[in-house]
C-alpha atoms as a PDB file:
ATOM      1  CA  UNK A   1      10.268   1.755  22.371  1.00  0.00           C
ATOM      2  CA  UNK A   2       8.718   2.547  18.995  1.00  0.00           C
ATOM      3  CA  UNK A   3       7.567  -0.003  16.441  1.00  0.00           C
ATOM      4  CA  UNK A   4      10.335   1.774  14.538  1.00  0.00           C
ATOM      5  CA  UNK A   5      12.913   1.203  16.955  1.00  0.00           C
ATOM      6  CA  UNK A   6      11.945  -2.620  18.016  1.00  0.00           C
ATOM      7  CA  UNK A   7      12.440  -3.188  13.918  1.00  0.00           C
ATOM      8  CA  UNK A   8      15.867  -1.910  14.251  1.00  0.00           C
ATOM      9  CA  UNK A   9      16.668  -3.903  16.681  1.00  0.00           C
ATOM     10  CA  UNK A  10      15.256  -7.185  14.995  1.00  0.00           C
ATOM     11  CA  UNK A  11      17.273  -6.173  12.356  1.00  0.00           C
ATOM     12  CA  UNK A  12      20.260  -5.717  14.304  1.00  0.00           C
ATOM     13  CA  UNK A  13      19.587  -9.520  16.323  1.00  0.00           C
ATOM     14  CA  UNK A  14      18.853 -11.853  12.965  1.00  0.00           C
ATOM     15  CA  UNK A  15      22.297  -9.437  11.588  1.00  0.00           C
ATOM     16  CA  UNK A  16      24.390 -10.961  14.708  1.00  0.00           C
ATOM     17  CA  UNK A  17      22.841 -14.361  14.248  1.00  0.00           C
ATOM     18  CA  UNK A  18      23.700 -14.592  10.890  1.00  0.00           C
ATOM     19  CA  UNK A  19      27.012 -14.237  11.554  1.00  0.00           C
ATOM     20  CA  UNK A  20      27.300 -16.903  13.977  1.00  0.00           C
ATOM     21  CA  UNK A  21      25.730 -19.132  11.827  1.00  0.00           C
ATOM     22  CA  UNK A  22      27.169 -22.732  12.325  1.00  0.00           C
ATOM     23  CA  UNK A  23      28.923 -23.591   8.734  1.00  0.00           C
ATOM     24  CA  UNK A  24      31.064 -26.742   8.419  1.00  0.00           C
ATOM     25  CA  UNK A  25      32.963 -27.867   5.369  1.00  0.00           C
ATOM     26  CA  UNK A  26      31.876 -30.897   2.994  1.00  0.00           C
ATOM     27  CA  UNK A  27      34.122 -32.861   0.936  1.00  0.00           C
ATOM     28  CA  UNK A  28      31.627 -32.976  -1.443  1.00  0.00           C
ATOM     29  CA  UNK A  29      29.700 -29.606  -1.725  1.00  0.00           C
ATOM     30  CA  UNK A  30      31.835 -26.495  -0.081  1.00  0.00           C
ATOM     31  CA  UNK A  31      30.895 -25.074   3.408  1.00  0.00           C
ATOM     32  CA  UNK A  32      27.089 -26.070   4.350  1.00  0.00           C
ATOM     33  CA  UNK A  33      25.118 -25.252   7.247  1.00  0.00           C
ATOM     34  CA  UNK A  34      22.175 -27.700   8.879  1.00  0.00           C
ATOM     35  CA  UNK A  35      18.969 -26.994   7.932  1.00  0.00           C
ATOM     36  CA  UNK A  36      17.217 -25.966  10.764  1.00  0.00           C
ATOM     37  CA  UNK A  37      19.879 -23.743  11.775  1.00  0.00           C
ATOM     38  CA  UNK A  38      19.412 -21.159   8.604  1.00  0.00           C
ATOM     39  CA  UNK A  39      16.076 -21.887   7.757  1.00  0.00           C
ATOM     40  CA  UNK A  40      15.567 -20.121  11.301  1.00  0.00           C
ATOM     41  CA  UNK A  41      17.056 -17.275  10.650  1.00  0.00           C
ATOM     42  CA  UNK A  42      15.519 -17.127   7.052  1.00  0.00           C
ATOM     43  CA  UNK A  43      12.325 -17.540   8.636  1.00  0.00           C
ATOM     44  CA  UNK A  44      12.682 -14.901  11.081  1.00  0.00           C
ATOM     45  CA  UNK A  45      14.127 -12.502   8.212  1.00  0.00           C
ATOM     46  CA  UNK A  46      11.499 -13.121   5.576  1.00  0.00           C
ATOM     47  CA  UNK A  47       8.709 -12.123   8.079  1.00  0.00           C
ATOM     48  CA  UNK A  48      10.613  -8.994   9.093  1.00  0.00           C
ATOM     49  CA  UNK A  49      11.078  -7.683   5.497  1.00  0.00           C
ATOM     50  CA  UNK A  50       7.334  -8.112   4.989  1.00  0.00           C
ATOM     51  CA  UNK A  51       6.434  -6.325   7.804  1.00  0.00           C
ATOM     52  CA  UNK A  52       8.887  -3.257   7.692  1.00  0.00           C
ATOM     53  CA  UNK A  53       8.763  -3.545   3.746  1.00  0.00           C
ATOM     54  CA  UNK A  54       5.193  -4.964   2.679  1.00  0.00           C
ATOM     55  CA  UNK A  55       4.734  -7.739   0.484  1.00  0.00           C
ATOM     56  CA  UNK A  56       4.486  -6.106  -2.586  1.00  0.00           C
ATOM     57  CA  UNK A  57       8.609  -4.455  -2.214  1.00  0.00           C
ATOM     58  CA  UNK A  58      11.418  -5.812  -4.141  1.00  0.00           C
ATOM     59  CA  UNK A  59      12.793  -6.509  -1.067  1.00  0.00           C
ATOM     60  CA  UNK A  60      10.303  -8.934  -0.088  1.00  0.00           C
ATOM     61  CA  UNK A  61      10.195 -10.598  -3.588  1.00  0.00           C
ATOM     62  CA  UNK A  62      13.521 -11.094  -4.039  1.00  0.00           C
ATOM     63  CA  UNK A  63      14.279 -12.403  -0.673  1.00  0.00           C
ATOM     64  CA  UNK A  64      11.030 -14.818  -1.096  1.00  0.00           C
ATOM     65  CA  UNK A  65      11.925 -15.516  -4.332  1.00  0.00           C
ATOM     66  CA  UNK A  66      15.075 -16.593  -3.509  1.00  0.00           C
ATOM     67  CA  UNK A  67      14.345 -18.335  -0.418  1.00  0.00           C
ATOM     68  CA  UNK A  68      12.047 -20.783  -2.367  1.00  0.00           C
ATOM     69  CA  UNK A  69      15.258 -22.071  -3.923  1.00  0.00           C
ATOM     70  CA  UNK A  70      17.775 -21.944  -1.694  1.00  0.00           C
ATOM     71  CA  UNK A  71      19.233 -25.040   0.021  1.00  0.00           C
ATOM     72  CA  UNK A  72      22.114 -25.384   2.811  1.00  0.00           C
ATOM     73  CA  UNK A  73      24.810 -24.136   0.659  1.00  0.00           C
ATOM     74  CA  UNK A  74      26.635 -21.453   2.450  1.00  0.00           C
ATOM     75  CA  UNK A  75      26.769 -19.614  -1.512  1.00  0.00           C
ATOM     76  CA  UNK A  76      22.810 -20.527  -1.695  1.00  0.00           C
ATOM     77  CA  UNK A  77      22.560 -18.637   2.106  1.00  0.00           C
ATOM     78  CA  UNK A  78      24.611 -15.716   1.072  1.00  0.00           C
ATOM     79  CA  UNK A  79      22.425 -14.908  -1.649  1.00  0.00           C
ATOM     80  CA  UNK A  80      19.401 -14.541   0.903  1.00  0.00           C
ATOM     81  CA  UNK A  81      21.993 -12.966   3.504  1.00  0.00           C
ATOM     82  CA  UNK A  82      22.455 -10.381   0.853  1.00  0.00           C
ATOM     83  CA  UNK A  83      18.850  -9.411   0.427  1.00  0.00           C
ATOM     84  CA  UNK A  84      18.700  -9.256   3.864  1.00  0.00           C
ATOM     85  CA  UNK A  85      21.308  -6.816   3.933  1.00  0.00           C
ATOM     86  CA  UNK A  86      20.442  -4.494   1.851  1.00  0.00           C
ATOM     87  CA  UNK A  87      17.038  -4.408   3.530  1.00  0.00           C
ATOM     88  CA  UNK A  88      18.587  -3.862   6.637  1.00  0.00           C
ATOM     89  CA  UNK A  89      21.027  -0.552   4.740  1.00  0.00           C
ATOM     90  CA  UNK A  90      17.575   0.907   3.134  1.00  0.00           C
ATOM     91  CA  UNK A  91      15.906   0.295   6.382  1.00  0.00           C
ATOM     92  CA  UNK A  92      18.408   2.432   8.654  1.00  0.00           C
ATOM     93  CA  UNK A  93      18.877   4.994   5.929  1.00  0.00           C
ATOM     94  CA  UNK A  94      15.775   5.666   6.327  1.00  0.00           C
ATOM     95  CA  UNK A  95      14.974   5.171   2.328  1.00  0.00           C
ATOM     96  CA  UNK A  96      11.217   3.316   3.446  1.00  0.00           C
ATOM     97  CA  UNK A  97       8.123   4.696   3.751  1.00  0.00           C
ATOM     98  CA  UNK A  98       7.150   5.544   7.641  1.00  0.00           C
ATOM     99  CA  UNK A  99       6.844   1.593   9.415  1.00  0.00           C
ATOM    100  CA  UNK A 100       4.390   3.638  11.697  1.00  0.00           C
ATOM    101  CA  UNK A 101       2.324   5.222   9.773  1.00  0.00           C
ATOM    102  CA  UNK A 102       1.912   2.389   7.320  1.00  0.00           C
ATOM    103  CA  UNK A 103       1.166  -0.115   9.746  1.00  0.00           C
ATOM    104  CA  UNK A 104      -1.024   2.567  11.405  1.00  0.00           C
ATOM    105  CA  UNK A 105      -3.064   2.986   8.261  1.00  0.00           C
ATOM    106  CA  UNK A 106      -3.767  -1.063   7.849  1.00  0.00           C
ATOM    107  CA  UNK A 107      -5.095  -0.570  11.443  1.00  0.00           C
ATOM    108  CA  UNK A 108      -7.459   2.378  10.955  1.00  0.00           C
ATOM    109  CA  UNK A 109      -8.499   1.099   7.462  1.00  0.00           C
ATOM    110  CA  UNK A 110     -10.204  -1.795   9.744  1.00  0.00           C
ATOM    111  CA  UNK A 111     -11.556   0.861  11.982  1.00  0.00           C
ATOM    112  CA  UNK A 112     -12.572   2.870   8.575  1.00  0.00           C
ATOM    113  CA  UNK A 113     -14.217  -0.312   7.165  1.00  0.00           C
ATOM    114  CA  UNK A 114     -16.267  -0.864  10.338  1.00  0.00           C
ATOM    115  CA  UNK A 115     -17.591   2.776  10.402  1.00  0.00           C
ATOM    116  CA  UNK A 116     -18.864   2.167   6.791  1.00  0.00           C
ATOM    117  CA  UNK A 117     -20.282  -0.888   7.543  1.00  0.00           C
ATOM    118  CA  UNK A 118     -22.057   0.543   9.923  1.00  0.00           C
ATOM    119  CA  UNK A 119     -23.396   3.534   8.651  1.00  0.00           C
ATOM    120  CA  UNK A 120     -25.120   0.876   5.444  1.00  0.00           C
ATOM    121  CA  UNK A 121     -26.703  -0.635   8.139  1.00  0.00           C
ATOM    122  CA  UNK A 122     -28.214   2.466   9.792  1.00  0.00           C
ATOM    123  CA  UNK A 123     -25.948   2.422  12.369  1.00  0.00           C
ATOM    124  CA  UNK A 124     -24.911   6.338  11.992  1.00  0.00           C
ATOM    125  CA  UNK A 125     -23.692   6.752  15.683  1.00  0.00           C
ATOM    126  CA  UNK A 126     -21.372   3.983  15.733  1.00  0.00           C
ATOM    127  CA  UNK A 127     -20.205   5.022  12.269  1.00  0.00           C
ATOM    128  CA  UNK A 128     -19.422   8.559  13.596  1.00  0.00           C
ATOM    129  CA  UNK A 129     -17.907   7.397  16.648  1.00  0.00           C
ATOM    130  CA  UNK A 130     -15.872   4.891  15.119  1.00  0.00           C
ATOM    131  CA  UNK A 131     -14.936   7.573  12.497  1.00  0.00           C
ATOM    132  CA  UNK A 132     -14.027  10.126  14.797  1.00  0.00           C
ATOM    133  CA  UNK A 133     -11.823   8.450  16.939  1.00  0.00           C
ATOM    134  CA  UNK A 134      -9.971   7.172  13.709  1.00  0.00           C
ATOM    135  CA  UNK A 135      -9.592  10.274  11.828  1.00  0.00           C
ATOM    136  CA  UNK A 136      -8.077  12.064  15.948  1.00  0.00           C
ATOM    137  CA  UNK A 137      -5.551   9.597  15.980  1.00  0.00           C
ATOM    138  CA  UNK A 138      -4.340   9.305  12.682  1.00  0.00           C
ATOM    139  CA  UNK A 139      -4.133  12.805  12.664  1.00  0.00           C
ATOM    140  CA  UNK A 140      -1.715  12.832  15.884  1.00  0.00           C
ATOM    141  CA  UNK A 141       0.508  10.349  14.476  1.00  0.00           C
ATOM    142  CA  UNK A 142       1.059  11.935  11.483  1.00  0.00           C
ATOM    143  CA  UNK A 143       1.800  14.761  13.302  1.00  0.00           C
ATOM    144  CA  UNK A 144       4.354  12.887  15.618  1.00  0.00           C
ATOM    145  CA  UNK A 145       5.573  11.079  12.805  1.00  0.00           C
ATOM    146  CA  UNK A 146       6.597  14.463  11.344  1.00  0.00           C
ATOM    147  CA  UNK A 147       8.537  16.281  14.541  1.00  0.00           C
ATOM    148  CA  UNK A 148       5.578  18.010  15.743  1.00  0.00           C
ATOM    149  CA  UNK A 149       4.465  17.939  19.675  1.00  0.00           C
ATOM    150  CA  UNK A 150       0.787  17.629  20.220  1.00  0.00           C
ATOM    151  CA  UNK A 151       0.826  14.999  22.613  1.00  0.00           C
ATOM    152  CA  UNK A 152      -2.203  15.587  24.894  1.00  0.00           C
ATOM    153  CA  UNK A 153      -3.298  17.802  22.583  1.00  0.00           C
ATOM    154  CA  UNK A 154      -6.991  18.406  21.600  1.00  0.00           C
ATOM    155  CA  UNK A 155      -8.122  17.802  18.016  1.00  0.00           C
ATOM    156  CA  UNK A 156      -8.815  21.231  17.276  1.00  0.00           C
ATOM    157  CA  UNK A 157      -4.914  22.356  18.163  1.00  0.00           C
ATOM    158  CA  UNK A 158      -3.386  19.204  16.382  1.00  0.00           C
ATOM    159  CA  UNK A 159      -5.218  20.386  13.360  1.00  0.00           C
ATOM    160  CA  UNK A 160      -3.826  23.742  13.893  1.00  0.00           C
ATOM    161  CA  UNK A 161      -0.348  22.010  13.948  1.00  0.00           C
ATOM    162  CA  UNK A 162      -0.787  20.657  11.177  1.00  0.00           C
ATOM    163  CA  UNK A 163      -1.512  23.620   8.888  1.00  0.00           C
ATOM    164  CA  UNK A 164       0.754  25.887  10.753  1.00  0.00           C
ATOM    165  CA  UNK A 165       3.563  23.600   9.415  1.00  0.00           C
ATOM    166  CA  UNK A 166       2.135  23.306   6.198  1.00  0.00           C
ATOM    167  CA  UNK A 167       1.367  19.369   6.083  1.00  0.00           C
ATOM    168  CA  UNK A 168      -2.044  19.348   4.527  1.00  0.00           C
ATOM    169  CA  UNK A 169      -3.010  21.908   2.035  1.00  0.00           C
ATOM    170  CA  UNK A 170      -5.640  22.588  -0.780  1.00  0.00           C
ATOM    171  CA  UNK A 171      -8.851  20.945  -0.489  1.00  0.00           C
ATOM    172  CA  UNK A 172      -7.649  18.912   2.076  1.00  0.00           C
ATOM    173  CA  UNK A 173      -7.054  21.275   4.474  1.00  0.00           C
ATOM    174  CA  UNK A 174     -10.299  23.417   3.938  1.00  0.00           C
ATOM    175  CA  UNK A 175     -12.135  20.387   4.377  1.00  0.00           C
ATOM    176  CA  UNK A 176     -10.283  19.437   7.688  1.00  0.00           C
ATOM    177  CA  UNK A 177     -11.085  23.010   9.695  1.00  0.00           C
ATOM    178  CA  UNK A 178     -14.926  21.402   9.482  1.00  0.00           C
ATOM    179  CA  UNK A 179     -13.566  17.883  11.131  1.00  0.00           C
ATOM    180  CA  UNK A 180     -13.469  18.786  15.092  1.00  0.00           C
ATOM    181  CA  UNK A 181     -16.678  19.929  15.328  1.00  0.00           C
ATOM    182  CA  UNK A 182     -17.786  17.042  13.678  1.00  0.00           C
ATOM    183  CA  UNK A 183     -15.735  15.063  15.873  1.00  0.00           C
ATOM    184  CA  UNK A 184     -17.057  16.798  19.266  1.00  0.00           C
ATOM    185  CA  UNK A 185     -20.257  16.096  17.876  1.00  0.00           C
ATOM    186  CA  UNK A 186     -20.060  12.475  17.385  1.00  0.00           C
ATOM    187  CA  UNK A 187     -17.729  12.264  21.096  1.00  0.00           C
ATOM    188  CA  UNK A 188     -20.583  14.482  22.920  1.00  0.00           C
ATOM    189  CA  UNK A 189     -23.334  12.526  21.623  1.00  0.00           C
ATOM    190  CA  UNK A 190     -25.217  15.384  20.106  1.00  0.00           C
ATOM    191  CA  UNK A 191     -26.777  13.634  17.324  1.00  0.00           C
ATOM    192  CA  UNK A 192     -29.047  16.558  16.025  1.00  0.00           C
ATOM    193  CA  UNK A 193     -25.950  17.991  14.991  1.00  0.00           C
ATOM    194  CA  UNK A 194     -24.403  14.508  12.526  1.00  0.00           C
ATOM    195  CA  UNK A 195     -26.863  13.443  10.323  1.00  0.00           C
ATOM    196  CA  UNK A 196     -25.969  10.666   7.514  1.00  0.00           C
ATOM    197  CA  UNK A 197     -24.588  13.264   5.171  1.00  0.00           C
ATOM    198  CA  UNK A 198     -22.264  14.551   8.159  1.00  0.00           C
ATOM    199  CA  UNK A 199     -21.346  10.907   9.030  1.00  0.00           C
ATOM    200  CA  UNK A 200     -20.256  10.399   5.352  1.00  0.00           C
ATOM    201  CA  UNK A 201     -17.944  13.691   5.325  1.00  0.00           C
ATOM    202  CA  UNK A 202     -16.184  12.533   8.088  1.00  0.00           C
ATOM    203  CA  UNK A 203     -15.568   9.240   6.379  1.00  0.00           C
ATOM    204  CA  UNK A 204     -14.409  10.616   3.393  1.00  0.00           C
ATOM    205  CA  UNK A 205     -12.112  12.518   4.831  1.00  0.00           C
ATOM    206  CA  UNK A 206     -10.328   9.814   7.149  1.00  0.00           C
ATOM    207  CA  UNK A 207     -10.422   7.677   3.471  1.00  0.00           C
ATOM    208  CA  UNK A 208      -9.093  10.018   1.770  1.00  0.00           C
ATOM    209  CA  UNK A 209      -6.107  10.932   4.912  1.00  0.00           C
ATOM    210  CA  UNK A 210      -5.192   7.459   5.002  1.00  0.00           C
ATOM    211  CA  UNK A 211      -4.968   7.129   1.455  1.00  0.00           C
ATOM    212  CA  UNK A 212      -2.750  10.110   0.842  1.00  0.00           C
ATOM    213  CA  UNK A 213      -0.465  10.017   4.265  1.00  0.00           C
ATOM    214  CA  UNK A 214      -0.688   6.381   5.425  1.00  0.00           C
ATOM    215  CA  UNK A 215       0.101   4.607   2.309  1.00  0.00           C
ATOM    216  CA  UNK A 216       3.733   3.489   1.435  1.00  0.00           C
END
């Protein structure tokens, strides 16, 4: 199952338990539900928006927003239900960035990070290593993320993939026909070939890929 497709279904289980949320009638107030009961689900729905969303999506603020007021009120609830809602609609329709790929970028931006460290250290092996293997994968998930095959596919031919169906292009893509060799070296250990200057291409590039594909 994809990290797409276990979202979908989270969506799908805090949709159902929302609906069999336990409301009883008050004398006093209208229909109410106990508080443990929705501040579950609210709980559970909050982190999901964040994650499938980021924090920074309207999404996310209203539903926090809201959710910092709300109280066991079943017209207080609604309100958060129908954040959560339209999350869930934008989320199937597919009108949010690639879950993947953004999560996959916050992942490789570590990796990234590391490989710079490393390199300001004098550590230009691990730094091409670490950049390497970053810059191979991203590139295959992009590519998978966008219909093509290369699974168990070299570098070289997943770069080929890529330009054949025209997903990188300008400088970008004259920059990237340098990458596997690059890459090769750094996986072959054949250091005379990556010095620091080499090292800091290949960072650059996998900076610069992340920041243009992986970002939502």
């Amino acid at each position: 199952m994809t990290l797409k497709e276990t979202f979908a279904q989270r969506f799908a289980e805090l949709h159902d338990m929302y609906k069999s949320m336990p409301f009883k009638d008050s004398p006093y107030s209208g229909r109410y539900v106990p508080n443990g009961f929705w501040r579950k689900w609210a709980t559970s729905a909050q982190n999901l928006i964040k994650a499938a969303f980021g924090e920074g999506s309207p999404h996310y603020k209203n539903f926090s927003h809201l959710y910092a007021k709300t109280n066991e009120r079943e017209d207080e609830i609604g309100g958060l239900h129908a954040v959560f809602a339209s999350a869930k609609e934008d989320f199937e329709g597919g009108f949010v960035f690639d879950v993947e790929l953004r999560v996959s970028g916050e992942v490789f931006g570590d990796f990234v990070g590391l490989a710079r460290q490393s390199l300001t250290e004098g550590h230009k092996h691990v730094a091409a290593v670490l950049a390497s293997a970053a810059l191979e994968d991203a590139l295959k998930r992009f590519a998978i993320a966008n219909g093509l095959d290369v699974d168990g596919r070299d570098m070289q031919n997943v770069v080929n993939a890529l330009k054949g169906a025209g997903l990188v292009s300008g400088a970008q893509k004259s920059l990237l026909d340098t990458m596997p060799k690059l890459r090769n070296a750094a996986m072959h250990a054949e250091w005379e070939k990556l010095g620091e200057s080499e090292v800091g291409s290949i960072l650059g590039y996998v900076e610069q890929f992340l920041l243009t594909k992986f970002s939502g």
